[in-house]
Protein backbone atom coordinates (compact mmCIF):
# COMPACT_ATOMS: atom_id res chain seq x y z
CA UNK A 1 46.81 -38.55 66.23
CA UNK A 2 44.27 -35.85 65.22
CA UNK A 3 40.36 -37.30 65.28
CA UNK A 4 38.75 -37.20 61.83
CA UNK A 5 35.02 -36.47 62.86
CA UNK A 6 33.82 -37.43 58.96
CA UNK A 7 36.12 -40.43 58.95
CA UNK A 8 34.60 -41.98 62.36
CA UNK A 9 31.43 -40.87 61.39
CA UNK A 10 31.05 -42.49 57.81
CA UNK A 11 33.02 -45.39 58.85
CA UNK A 12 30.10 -46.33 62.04
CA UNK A 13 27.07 -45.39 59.34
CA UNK A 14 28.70 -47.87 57.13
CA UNK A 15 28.83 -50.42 59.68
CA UNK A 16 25.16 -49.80 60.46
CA UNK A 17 24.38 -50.25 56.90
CA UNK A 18 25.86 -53.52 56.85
CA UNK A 19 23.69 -54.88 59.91
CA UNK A 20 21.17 -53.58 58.59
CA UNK A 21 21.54 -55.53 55.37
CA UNK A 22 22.44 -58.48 57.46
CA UNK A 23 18.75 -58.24 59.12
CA UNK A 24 17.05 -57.42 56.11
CA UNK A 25 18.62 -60.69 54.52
CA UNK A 26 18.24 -62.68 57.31
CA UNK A 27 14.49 -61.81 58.04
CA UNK A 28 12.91 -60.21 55.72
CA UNK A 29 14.28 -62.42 52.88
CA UNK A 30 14.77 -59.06 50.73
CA UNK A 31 18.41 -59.35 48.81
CA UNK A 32 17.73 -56.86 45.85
CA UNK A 33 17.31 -53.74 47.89
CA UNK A 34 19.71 -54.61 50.52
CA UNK A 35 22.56 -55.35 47.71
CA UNK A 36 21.93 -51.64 46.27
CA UNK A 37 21.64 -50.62 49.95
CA UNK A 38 25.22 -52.49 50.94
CA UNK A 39 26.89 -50.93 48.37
CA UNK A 40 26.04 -47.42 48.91
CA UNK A 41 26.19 -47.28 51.96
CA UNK A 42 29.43 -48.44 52.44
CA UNK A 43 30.78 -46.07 49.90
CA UNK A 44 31.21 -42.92 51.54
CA UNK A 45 33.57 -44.37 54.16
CA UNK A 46 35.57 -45.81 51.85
CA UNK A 47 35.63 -42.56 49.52
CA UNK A 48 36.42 -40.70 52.23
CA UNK A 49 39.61 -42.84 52.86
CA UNK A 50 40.73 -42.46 49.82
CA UNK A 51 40.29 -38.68 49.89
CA UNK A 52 42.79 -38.55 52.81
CA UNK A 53 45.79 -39.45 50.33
CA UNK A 54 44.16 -37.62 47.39
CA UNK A 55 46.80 -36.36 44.56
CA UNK A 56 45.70 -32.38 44.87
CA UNK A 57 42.70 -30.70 46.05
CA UNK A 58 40.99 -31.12 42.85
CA UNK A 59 41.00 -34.64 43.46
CA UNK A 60 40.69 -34.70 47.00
CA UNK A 61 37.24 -32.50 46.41
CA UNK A 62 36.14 -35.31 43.65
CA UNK A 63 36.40 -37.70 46.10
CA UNK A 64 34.48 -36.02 48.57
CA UNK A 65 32.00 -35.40 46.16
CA UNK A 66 31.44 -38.96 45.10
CA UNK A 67 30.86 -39.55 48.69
CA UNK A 68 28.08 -37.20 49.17
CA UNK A 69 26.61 -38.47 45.66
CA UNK A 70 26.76 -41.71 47.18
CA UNK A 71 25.19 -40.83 50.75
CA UNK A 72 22.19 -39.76 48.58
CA UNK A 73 21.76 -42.63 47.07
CA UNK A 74 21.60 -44.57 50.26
CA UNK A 75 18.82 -42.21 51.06
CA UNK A 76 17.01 -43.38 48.64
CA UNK A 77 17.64 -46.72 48.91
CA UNK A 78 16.48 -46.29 52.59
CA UNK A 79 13.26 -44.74 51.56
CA UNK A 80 13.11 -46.88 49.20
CA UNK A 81 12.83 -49.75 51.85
CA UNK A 82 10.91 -48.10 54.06
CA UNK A 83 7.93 -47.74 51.80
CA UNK A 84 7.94 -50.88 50.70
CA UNK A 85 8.40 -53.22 53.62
């Protein structure tokens, strides 16, 4: 099976989103941020996924696109956090 650099990638930044969240729950006590930060951060793995079985390329590049729009949310999110804690 051929190795899908993006896929492993956004699929192991997802995962550090999520313990992330799971700390900032856990000790911080912060849920509001962490929600926004959960969601979008989990995104772009799961975008990408679905870009694999996209219809055409038009679709397949919407996807894709989605993703990044969602990676820079998460960077805000994170900067977001890291002013404010």
């Amino acid at each position: 099976m051929k190795s899908n650099v993006i896929k492993e990638k956004t699929f192991a930044f997802g995962k550090r989103i999520v313990k992330l969240c799971v700390y900032l729950e856990g000790s911080k006590k912060e849920f509001v941020l962490s929600k926004q930060l959960k969601k979008s951060g989990t995104a772009p793995g799961a975008l990408v996924r679905e870009a694999e079985h996209a219809e055409s390329k038009k679709d397949f590049i919407h996807k894709m696109s989605i993703a990044l729009k969602e990676a820079n949310e998460t960077e805000y999110w994170l900067h977001m956090l890291k002013e404010g804690i």
